[in-house]
Protein backbone atom coordinates (compact mmCIF):
# COMPACT_ATOMS: atom_id res chain seq x y z
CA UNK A 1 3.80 24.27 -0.30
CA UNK A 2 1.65 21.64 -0.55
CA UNK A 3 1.87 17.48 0.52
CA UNK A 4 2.55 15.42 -2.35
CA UNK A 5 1.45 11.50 -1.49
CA UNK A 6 2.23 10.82 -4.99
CA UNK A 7 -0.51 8.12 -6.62
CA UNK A 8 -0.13 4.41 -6.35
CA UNK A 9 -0.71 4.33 -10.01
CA UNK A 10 1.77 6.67 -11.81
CA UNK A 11 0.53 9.10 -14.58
CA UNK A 12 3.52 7.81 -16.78
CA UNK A 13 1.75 4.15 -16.13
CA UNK A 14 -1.83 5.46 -17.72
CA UNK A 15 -0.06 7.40 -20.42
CA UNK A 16 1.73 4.47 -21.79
CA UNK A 17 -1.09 2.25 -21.67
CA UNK A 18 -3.22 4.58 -23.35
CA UNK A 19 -0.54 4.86 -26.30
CA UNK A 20 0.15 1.22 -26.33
CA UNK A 21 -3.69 1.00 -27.22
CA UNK A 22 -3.75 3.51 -29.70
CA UNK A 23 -0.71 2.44 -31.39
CA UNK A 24 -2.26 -1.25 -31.33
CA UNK A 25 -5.52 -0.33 -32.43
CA UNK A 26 -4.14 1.66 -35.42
CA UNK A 27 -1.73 -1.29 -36.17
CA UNK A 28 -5.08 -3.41 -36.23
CA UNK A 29 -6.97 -1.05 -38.50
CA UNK A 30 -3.69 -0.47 -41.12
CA UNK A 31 -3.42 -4.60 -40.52
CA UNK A 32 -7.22 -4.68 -41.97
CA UNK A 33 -6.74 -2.33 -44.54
CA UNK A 34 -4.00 -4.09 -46.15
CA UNK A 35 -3.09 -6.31 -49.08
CA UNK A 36 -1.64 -9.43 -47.22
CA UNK A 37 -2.65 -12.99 -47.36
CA UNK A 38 -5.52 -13.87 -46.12
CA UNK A 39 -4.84 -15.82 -43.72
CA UNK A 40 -1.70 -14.31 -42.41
CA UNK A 41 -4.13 -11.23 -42.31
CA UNK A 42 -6.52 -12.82 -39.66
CA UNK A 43 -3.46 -14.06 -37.10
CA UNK A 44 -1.87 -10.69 -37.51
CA UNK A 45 -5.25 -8.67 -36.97
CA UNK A 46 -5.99 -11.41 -34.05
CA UNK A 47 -2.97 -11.06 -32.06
CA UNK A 48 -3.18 -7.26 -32.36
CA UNK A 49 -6.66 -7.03 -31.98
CA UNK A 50 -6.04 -8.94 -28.54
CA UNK A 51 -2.98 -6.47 -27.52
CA UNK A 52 -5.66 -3.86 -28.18
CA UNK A 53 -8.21 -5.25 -26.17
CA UNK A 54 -5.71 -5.96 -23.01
CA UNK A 55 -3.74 -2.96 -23.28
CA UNK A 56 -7.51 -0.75 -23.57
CA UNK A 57 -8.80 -2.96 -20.20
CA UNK A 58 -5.67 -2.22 -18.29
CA UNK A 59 -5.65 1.62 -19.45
CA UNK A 60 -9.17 1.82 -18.31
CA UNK A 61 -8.35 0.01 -14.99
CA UNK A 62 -5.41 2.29 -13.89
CA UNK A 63 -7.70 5.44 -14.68
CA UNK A 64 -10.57 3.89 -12.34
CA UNK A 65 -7.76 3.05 -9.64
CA UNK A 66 -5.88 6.42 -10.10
CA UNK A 67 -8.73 8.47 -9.88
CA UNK A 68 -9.88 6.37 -6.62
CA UNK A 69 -6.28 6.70 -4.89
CA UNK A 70 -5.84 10.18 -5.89
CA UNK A 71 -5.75 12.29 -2.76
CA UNK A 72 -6.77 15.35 -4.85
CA UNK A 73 -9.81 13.25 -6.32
CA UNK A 74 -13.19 12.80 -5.12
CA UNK A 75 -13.28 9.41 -3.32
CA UNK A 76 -9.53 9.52 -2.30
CA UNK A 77 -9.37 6.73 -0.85
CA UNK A 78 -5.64 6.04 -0.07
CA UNK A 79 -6.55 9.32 2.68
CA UNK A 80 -9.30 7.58 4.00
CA UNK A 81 -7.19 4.06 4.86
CA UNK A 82 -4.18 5.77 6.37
CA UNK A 83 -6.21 8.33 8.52
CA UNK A 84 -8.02 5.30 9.15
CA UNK A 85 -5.47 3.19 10.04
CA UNK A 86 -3.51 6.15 11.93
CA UNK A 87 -6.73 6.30 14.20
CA UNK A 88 -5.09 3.10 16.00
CA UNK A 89 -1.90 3.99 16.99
CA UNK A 90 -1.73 5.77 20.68
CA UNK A 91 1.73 7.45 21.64
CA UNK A 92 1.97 7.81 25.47
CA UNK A 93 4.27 11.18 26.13
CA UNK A 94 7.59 10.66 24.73
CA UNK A 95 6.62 7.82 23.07
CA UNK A 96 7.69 6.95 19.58
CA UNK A 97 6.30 5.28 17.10
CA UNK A 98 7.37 2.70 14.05
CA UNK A 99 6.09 2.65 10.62
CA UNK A 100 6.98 0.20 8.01
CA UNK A 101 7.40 0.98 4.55
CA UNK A 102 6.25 4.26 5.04
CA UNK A 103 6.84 5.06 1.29
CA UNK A 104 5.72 9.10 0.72
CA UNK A 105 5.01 9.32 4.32
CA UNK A 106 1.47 9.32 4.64
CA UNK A 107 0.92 7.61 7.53
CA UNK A 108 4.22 8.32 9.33
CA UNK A 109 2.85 11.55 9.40
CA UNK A 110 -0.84 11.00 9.86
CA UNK A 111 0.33 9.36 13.16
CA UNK A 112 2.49 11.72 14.14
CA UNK A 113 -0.19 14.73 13.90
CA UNK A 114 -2.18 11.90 15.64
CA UNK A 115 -0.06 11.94 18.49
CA UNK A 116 1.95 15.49 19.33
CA UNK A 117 3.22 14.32 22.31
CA UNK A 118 5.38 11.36 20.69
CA UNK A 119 7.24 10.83 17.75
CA UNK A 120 7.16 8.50 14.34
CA UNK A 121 10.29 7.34 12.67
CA UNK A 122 9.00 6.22 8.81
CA UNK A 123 11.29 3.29 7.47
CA UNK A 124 11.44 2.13 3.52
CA UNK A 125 13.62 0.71 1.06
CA UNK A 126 12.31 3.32 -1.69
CA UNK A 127 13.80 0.85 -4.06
CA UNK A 128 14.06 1.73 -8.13
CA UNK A 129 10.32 -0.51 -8.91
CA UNK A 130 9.19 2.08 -6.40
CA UNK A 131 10.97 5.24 -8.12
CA UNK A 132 8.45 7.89 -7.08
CA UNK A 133 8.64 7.51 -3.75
CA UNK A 134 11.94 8.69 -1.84
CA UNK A 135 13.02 9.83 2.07
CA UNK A 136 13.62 13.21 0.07
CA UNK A 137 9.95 12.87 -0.73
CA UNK A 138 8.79 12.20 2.87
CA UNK A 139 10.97 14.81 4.72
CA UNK A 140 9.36 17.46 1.98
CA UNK A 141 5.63 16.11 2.94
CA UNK A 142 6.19 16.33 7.02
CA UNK A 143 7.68 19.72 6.39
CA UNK A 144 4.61 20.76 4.34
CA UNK A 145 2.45 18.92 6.92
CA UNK A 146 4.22 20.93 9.99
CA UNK A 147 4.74 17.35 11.43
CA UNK A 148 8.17 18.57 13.18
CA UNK A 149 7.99 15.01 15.39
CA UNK A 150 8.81 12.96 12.46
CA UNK A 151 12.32 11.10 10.98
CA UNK A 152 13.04 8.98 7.77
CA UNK A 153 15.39 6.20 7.70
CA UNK A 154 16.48 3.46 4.94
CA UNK A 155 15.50 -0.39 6.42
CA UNK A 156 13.95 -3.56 5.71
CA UNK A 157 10.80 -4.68 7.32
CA UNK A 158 12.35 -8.47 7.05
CA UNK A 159 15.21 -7.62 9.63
CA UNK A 160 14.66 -4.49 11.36
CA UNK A 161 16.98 -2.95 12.40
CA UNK A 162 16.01 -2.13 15.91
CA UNK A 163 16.05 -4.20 19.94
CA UNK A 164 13.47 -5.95 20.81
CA UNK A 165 10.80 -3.82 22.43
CA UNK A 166 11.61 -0.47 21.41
CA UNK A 167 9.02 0.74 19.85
CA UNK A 168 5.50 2.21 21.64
CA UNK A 169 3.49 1.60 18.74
CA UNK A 170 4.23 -0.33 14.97
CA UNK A 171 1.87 0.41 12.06
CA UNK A 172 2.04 -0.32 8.28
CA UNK A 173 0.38 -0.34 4.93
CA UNK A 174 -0.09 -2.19 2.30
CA UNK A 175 3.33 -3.33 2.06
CA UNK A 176 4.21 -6.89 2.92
CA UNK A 177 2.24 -8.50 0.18
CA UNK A 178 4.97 -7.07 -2.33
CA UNK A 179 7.29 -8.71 -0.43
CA UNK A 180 8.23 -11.81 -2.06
CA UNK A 181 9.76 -15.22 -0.52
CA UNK A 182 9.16 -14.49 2.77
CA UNK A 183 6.40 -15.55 5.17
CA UNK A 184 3.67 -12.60 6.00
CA UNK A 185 3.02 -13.93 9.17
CA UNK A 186 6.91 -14.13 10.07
CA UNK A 187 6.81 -10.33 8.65
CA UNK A 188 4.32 -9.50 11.33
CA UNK A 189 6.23 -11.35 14.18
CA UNK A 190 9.28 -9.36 13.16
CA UNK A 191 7.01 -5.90 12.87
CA UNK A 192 5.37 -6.87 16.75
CA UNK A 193 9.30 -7.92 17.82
CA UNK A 194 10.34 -4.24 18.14
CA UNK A 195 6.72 -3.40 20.43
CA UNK A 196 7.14 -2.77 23.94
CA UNK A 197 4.94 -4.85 26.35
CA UNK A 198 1.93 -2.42 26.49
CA UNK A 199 2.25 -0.78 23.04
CA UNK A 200 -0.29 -0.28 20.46
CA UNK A 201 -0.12 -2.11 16.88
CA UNK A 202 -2.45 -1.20 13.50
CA UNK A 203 -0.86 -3.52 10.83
CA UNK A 204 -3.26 -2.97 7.30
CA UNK A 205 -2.91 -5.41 3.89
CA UNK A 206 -4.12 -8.06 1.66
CA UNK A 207 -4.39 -10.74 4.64
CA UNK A 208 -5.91 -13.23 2.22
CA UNK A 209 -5.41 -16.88 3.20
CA UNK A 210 -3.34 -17.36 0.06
CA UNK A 211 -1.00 -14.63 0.87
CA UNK A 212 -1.13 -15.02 4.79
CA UNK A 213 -2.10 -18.44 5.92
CA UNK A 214 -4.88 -18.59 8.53
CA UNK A 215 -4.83 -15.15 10.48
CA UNK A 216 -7.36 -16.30 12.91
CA UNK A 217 -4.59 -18.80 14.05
CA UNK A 218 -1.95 -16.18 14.06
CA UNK A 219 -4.41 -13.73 16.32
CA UNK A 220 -4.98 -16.90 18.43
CA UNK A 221 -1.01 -16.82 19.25
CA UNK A 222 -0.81 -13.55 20.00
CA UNK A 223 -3.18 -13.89 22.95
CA UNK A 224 -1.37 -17.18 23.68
CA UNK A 225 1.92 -15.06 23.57
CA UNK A 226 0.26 -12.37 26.59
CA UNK A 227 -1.11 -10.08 24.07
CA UNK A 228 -4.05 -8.05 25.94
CA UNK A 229 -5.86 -7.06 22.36
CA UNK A 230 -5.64 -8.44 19.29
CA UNK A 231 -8.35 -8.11 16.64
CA UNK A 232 -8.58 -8.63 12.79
CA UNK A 233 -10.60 -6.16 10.85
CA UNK A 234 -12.54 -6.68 7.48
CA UNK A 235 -11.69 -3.19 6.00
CA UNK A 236 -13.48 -4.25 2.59
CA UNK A 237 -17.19 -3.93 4.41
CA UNK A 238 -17.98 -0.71 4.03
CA UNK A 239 -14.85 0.50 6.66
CA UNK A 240 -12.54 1.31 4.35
CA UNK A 241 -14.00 0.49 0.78
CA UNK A 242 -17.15 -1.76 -0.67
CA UNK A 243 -16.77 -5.47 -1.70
CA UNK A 244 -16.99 -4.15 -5.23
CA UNK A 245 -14.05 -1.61 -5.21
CA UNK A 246 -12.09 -4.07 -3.46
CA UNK A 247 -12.59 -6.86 -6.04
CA UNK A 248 -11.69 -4.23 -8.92
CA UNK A 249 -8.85 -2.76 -7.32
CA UNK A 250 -7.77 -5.84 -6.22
CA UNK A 251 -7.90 -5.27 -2.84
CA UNK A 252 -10.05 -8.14 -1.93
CA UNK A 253 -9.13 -9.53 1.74
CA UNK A 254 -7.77 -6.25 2.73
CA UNK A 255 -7.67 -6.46 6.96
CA UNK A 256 -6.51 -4.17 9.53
CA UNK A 257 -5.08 -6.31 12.31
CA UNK A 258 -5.18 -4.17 15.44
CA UNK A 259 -4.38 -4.51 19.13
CA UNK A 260 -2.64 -3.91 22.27
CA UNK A 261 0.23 -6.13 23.30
């Protein structure tokens, strides 16, 4: 038995975009072909020529992006962000470890093969937008994995559910830029809340201004706050992924904030 990290873009997303297009495009070419008015025949071989046109670029894009996040692919590049990212979190002996929204488990359990001589506790919401991803699904991948120094739990990375310094290290992924409503950078102080005085952090998303604010302030107030390391991270340079795959992906201010507190 094999890990299964699933694919941030579903098969089931690519097939039905590929048969919206087809459908469209033969809807265009009956549309063209038939005996209607004129005119009405131009709006109605407009709109769906549009449709086709839409539905064909986002087809195309979730092919590029599946095939890049695939971890059975060539370039998998979800693999090469949470080993990455896993790289930064240190467990001292007995230490344990908190990842939020660990959906599959990836980089619960990167971290925990990491670090043997601690433990990682994974925490998601697996809600029903995010149906292929489950604590079923994680538990199955740590077992495949041999991670034994793992555990799953339901929670919400906007109230944790955990004291204040309890945790020896806090990662994440890609994850609080789906959260709506809520400030990122009160996300983060809620993430760094549950990290003991000494403890590692490796916190990786979109920090774009427009989503986060001004990090540089934010990293600022950590070392205000007694923080011994805190450091922000370009990933999109060539670390993680080029400029170009960023931008296509949409990954563009992707940043691995990092540090000791």
């Amino acid at each position: 038995m094999s890990a299964n990290y699933k694919n941030w873009v579903p098969n089931g997303m690519i097939g039905a975009l590929t048969a919206s297009t087809a459908v469209l495009g033969a809807g265009t070419s009956a549309m063209l072909c038939s005996e209607l008015d004129t005119r009405l025949k131009k709006i109605l071989v407009g709109v769906a020529g549009v449709g086709t046109l839409l539905c064909g670029a986002m087809a195309a894009w979730s092919v590029y992006a599946h095939g890049k996040f695939s971890y059975d692919g060539k370039r998998q590049l979800s693999k090469e962000i949470v080993e990455g990212t896993a790289e930064y979190v240190t467990l001292t002996e007995g230490g344990i470890g908190l990842d939020v929204g660990c959906g599959s488990g990836a980089l619960t359990i990167a971290c925990a093969k990491r670090n043997p001589q601690g433990r990682m506790i994974g925490i998601d919401r697996w809600g029903k937008e995010y149906a292929l991803f489950s604590q079923q699904l994680c538990e199955d991948n740590s077992n495949a994995e041999g991670a034994a120094n793992t555990e799953f739990q339901h929670g919400d990375a906007c109230k944790l559910d955990f004291p204040d310094e309890y945790f020896d290290a806090v990662t994440s992924n890609y994850v609080y830029h789906n959260i709506t409503g809520v400030n990122k950078q009160d996300l983060l102080r809620e993430t760094l809340r549950v990290l003991k005085k000494g403890g590692t952090f490796a916190i990786h998303d979109i920090m774009s201004k427009s989503r986060y604010g001004d990090m540089q302030e934010f990293v600022n107030e950590l070392y205000n706050n007694g923080y011994e390391v805190a450091e922000l991270i370009n990933t999109t340079n060539g670390m993680f992924m080029t400029k170009g795959e960023a931008a296509i992906l949409g990954l563009s201010g992707s940043s691995l904030l990092v540090g000791r507190k």
